[in-house]
Protein backbone atom coordinates (compact mmCIF):
# COMPACT_ATOMS: atom_id res chain seq x y z
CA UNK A 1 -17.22 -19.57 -5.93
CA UNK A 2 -15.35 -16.24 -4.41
CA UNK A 3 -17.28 -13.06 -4.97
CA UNK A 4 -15.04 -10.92 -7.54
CA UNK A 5 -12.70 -8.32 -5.61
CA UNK A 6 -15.45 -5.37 -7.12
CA UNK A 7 -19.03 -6.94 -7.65
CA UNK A 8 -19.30 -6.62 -11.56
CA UNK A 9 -23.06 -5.91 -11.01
CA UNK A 10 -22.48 -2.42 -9.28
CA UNK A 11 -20.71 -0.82 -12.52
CA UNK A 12 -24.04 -0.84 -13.83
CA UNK A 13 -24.89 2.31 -11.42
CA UNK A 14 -21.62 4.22 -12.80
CA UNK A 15 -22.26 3.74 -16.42
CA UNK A 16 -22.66 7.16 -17.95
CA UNK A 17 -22.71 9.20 -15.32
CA UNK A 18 -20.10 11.99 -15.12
CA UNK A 19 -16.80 11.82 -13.39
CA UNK A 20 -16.65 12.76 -9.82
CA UNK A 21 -20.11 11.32 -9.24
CA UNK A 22 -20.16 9.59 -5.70
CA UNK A 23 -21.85 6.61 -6.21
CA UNK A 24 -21.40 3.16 -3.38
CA UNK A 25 -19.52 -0.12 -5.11
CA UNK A 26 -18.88 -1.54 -1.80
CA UNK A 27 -21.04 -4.49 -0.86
CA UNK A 28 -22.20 -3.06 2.98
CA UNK A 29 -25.41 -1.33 2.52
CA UNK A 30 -27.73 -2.31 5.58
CA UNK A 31 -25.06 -0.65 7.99
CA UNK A 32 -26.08 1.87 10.20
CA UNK A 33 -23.75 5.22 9.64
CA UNK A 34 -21.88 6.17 12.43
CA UNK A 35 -19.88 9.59 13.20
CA UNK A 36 -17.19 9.88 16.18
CA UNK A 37 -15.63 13.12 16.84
CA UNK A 38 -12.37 13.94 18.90
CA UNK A 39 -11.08 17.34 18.97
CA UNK A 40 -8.12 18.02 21.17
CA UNK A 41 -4.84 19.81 21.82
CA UNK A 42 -2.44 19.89 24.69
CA UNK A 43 -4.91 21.35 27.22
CA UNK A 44 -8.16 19.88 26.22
CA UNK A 45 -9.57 16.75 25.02
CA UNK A 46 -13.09 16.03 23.76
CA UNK A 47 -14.79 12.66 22.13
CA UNK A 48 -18.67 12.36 21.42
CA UNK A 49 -20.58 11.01 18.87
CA UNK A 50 -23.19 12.69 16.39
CA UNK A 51 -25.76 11.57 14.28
CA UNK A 52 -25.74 14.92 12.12
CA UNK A 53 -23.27 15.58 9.88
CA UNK A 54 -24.29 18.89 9.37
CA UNK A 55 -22.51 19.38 13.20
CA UNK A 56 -19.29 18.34 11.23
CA UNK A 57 -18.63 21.72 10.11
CA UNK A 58 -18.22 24.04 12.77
CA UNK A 59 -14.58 22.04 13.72
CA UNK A 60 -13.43 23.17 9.88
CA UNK A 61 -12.02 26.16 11.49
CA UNK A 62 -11.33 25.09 15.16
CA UNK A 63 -7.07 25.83 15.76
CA UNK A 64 -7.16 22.59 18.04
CA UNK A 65 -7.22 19.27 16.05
CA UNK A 66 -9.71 17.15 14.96
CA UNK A 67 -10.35 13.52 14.21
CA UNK A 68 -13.78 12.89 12.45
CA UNK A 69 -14.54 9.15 11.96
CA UNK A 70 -17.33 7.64 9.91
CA UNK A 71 -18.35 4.15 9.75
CA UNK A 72 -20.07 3.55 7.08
CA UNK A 73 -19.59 5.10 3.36
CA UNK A 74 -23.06 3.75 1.57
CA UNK A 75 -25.26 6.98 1.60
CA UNK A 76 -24.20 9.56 -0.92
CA UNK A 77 -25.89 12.52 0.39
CA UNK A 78 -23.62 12.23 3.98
CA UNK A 79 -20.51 12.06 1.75
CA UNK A 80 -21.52 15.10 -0.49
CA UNK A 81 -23.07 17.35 2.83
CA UNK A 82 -19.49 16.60 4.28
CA UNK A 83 -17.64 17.26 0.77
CA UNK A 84 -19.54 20.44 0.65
CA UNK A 85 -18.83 21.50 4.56
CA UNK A 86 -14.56 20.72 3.92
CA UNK A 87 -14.53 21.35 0.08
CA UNK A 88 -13.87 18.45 -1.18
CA UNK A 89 -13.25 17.47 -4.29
CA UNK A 90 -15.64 15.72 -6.64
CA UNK A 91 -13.53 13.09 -7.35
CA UNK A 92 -11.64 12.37 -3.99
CA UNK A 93 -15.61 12.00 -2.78
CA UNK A 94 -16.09 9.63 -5.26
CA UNK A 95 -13.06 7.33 -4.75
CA UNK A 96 -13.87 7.38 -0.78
CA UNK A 97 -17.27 5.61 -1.90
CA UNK A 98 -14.90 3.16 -4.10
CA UNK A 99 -13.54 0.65 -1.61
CA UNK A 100 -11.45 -0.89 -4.09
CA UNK A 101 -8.96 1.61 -4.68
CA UNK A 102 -4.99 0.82 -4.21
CA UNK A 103 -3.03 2.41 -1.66
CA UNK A 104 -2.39 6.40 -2.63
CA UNK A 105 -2.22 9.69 -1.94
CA UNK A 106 -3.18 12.84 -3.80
CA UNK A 107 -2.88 16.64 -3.60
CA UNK A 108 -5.30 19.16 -3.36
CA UNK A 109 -5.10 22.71 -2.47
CA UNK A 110 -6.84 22.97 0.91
CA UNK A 111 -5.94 18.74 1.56
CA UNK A 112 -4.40 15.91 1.21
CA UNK A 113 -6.11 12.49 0.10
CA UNK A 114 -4.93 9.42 1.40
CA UNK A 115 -5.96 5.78 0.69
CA UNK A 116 -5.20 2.79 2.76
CA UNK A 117 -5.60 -0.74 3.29
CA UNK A 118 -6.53 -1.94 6.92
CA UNK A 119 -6.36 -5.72 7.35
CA UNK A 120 -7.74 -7.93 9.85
CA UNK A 121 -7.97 -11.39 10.61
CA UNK A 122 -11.00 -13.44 11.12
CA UNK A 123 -10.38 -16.16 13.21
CA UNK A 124 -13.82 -18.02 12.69
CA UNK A 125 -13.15 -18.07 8.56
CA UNK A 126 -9.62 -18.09 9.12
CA UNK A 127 -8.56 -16.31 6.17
CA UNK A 128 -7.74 -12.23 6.18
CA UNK A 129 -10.19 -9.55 5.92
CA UNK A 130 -9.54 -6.36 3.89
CA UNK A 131 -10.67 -2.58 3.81
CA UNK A 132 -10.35 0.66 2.84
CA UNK A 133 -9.34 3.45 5.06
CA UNK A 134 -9.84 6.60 3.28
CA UNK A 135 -8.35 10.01 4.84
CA UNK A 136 -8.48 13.45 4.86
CA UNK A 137 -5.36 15.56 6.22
CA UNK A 138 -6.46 19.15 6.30
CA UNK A 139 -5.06 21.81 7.99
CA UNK A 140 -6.15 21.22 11.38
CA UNK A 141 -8.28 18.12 10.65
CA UNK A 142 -8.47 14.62 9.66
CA UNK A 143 -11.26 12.88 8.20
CA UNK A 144 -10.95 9.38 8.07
CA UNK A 145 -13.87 6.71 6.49
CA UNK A 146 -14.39 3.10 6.90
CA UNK A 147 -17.00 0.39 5.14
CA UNK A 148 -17.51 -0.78 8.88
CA UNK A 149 -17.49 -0.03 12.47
CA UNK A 150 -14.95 -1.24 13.88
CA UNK A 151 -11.07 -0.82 13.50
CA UNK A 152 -7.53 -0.85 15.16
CA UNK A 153 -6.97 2.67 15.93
CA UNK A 154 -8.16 2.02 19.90
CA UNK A 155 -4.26 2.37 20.57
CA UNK A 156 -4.38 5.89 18.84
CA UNK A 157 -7.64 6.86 20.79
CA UNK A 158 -6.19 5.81 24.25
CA UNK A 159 -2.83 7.32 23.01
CA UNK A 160 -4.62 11.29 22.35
CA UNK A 161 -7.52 10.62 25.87
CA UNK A 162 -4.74 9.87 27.85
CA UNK A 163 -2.06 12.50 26.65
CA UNK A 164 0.55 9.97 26.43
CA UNK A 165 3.23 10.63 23.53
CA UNK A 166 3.79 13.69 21.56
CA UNK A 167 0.20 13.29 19.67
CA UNK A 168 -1.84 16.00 21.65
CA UNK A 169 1.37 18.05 21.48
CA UNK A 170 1.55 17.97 17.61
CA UNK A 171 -0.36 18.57 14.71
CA UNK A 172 -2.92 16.21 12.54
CA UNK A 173 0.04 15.41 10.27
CA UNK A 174 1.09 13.42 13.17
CA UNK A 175 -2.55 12.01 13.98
CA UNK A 176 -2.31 11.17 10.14
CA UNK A 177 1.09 9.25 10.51
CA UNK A 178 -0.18 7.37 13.88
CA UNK A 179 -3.20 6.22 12.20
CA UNK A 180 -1.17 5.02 9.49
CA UNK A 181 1.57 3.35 11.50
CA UNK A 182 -0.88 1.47 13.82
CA UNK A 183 -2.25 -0.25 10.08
CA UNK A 184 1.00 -1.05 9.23
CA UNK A 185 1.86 -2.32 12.36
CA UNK A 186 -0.93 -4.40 12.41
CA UNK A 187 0.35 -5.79 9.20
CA UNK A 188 2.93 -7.98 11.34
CA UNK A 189 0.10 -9.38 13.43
CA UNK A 190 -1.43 -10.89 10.17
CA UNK A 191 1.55 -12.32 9.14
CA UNK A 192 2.31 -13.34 12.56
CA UNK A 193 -1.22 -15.85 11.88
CA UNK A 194 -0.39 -16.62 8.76
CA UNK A 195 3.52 -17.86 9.72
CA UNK A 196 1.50 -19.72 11.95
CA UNK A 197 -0.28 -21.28 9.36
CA UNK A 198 2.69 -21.85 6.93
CA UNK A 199 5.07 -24.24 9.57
CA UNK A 200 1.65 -25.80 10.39
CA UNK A 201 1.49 -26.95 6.61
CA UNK A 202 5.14 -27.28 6.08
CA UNK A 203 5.30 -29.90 9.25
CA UNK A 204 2.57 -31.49 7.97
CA UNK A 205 4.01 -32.22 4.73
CA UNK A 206 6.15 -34.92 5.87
CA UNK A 207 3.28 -36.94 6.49
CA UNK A 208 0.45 -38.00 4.75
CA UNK A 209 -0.94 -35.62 1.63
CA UNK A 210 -4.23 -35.25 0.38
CA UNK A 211 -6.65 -32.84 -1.54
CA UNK A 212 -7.36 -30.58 2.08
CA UNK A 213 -3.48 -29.99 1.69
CA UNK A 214 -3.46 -28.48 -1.55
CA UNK A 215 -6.71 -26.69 -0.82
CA UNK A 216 -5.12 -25.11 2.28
CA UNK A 217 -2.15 -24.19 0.21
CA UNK A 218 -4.08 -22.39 -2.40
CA UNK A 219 -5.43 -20.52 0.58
CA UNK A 220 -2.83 -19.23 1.21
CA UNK A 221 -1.53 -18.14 -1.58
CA UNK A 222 -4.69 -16.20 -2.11
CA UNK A 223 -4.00 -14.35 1.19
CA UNK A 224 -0.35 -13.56 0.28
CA UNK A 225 -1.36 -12.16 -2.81
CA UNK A 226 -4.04 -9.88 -1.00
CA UNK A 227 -1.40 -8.58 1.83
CA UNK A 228 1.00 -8.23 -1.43
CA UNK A 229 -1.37 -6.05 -3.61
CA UNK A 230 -2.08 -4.01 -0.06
CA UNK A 231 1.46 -3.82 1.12
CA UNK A 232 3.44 -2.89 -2.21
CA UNK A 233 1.41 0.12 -2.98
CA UNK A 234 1.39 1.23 0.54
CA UNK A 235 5.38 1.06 0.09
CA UNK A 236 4.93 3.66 -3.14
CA UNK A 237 2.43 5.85 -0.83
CA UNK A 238 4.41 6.22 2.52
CA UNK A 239 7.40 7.30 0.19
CA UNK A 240 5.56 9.89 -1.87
CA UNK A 241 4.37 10.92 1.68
CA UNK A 242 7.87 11.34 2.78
CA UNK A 243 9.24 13.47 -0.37
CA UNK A 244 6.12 15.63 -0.83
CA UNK A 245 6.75 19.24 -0.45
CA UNK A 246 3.57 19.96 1.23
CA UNK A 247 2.34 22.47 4.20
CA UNK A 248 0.02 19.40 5.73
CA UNK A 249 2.72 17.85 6.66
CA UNK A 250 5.90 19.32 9.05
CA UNK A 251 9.56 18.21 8.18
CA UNK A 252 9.82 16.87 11.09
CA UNK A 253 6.71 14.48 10.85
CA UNK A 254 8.42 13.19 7.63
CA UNK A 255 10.75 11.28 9.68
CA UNK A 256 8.60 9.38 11.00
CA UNK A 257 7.00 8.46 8.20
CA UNK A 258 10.09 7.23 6.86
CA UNK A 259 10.37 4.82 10.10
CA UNK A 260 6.91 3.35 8.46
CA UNK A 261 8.53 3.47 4.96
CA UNK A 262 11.27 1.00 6.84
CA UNK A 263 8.09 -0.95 8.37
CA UNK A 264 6.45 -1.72 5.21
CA UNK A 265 9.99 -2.88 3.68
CA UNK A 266 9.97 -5.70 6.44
CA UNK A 267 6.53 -6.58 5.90
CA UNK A 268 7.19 -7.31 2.32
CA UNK A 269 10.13 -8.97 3.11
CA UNK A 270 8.12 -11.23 5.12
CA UNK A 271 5.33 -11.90 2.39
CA UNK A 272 7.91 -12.99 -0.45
CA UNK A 273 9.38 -15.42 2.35
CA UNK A 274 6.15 -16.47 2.50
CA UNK A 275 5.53 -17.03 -1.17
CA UNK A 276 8.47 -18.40 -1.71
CA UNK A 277 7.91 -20.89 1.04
CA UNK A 278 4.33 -21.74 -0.18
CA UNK A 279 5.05 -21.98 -3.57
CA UNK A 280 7.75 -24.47 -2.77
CA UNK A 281 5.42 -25.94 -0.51
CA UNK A 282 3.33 -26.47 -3.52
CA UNK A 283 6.27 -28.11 -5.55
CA UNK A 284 6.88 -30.25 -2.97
CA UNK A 285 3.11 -31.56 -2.43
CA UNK A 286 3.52 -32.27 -6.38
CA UNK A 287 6.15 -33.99 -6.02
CA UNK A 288 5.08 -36.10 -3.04
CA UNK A 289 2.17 -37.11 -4.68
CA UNK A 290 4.09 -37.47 -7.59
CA UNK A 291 6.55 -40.09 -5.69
CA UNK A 292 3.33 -41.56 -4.10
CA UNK A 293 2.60 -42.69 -7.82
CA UNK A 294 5.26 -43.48 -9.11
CA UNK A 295 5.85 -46.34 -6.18
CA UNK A 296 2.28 -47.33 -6.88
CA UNK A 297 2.95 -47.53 -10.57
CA UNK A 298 6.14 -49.62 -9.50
CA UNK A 299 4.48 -52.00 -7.69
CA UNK A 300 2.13 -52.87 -10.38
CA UNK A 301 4.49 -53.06 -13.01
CA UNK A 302 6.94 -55.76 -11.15
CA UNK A 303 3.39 -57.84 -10.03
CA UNK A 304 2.95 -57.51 -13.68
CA UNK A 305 6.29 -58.43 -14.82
CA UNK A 306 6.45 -61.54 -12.50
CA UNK A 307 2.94 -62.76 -13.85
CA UNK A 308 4.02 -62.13 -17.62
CA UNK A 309 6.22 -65.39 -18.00
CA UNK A 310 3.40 -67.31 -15.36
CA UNK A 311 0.59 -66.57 -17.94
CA UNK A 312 2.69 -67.29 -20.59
CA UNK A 313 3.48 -71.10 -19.33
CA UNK A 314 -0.26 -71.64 -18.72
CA UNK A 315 -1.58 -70.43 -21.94
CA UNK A 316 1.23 -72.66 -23.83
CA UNK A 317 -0.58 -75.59 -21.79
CA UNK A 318 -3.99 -74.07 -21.90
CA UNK A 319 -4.16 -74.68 -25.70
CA UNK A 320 -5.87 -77.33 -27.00
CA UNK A 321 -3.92 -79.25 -29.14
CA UNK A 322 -4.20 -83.35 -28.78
CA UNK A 323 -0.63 -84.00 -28.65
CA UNK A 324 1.07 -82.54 -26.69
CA UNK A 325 3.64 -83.56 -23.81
CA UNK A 326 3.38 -83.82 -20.02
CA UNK A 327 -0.29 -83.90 -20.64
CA UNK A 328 -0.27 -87.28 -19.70
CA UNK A 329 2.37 -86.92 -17.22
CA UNK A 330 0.96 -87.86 -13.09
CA UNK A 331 3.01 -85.41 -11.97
CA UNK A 332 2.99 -82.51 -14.85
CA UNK A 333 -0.10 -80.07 -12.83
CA UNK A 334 2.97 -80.31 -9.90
CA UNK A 335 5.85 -79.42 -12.00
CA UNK A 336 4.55 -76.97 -13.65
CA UNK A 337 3.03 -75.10 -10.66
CA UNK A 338 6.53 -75.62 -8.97
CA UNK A 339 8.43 -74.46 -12.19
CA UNK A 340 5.93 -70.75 -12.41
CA UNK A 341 6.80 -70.77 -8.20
CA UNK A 342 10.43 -70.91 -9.28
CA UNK A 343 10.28 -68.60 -11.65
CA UNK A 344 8.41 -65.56 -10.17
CA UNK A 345 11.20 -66.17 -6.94
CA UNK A 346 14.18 -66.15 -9.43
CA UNK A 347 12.58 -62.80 -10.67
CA UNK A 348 11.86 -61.34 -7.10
CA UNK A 349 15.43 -62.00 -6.54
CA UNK A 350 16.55 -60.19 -9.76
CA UNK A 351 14.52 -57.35 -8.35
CA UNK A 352 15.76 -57.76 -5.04
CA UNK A 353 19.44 -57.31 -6.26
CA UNK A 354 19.05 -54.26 -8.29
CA UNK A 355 17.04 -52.22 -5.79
CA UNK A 356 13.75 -52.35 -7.33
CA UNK A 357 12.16 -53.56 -4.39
């Protein structure tokens, strides 16, 4: 059985405790933490990696921008040293340690807090991978957290080391908006695998069926209803993005957003293709196996038929009565076997002539 989308048995560490409390209810806790900063602006470019957070703080009022990563959300006291250092509040600190949140954003004073879904693919299970993104669009900063090291912002990274783009020209609204366009974008490669996956079963529908089939079909639908739950509040985010009077974010950044807003409109276009596909994939496995029956069940009932009037001619001569005629007869065992041969071809025929056969 599937693990449940939030263990149950972490809500026991939440009960009663007041609201804003940062408490883990992911399911990584063996991880080791890991902090990458890059602070750059048109001129100058820095990456390096720390193993204090405390060294977080002094890039809180830096006028070039920076991009502090952390892999790893399990320990509590890194999230509230860093919530302290950047003012966070309470409760944004307590949804980045809930990696089951949907897709939003949220306004503060100082910040804006924005929630993602970054998808992946694992080719060895062959079924998609999800987690949270969590971000932090400050002034001149953005903090972003993950459950895990590794992601699929190397495009951004190479994008900002090598100066390529506007990115090192603009602000972190624009860091913000690459980060999320490179999730949605990846988006397409998962459904990419998974269209795969869908003619795969579709072409393989004309052949044989069996139980795999309709296991692999349920598969999928799982997975379309995970990129579905990901991708249709993601749509409602990117939006609010776009219309939210806000000084984190420049007008002309919004624009760009909206060219995301028009990417996550094709990506659920894709997924209810999908569904639609797999759930008539599923109708039609039904009704193969459905058909399969049904032949079976005709089969047997014409075998059946043609024996009915066969058994009922040998138990009129199977009964035991002392008179009875052709019992004498040389040749009656003959005739009558000849007379049941007769009649099960005169029914074959019948069959023959109205297409049940």
């Amino acid at each position: 059985m599937k693990k449940p989308f939030i263990p149950i048995k972490r809500f026991k560490n939440k009960i009663g405790l007041p609201p804003g409390t940062p408490v883990y209810m992911g399911d990584r806790e063996k991880e080791k933490i890991k902090i990458t900063i890059i602070d750059y602006d048109e001129e100058h470019f820095t990456k390096k990696e720390i193993s204090r957070i405390e060294e977080c703080c002094s890039f809180k009022s830096k006028p070039t921008v920076t991009w502090i990563n952390i892999d790893g959300i399990h320990e509590a006291e890194i999230i509230k040293k860093l919530g302290k250092d950047f003012d966070l509040h309470p409760l944004t600190m307590e949804d980045i340690m809930s990696p089951k949140q949907r897709p939003k954003v949220e306004k503060f004073d100082h910040y804006l807090f924005i929630v993602l879904k970054m998808l992946s693919y694992d080719d060895k299970e062959e079924k998609v991978a999800e987690e949270q993104v969590s971000m932090i669009l400050g002034e001149n900063y953005v903090l972003s957290f993950q459950e895990r090291e590794g992601d699929i912002f190397n495009p951004v990274r190479d994008r900002i080391s090598s100066g390529q783009g506007r990115i090192r020209k603009s602000g972190p609204d624009y860091l913000a908006y690459s980060i999320t366009d490179v999730i949605v974008d990846h988006y397409f490669l998962i459904l990419e695998k998974l269209g795969d996956k869908v003619e795969q079963l579709e072409d393989s529908l004309g052949g044989d069926t069996d139980e795999k089939m309709l296991a692999r079909i349920h598969d999928l639908k799982r997975e379309m209803i995970l990129l579905r739950k990901s991708v249709w509040p993601l749509r409602e985010m990117i939006n609010s993005l776009e219309r939210l009077e806000t000084p984190f974010i420049q007008k002309e950044t919004t624009r760009f957003f909206r060219d995301v807003y028009d990417h996550t409109i094709h990506v659920i276009d894709t997924i209810e293709t999908y569904r639609d596909m797999i759930f008539s994939m599923h109708d039609t496995y039904l009704s193969t196996i459905s058909n399969r029956m049904n032949e079976v069940m005709k089969v047997l009932t014409i075998i059946a038929t043609i024996f009915i009037p066969l058994t009922f001619i040998a138990g009129i001569y199977g009964m035991n009565f002392e008179f009875m005629p052709e019992l004498k007869w040389p040749f009656g065992y003959f005739a009558v076997l000849g007379i049941m041969v007769l009649v099960a071809l005169i029914m074959v025929s019948f069959f023959k002539r109205k297409k049940w056969l």
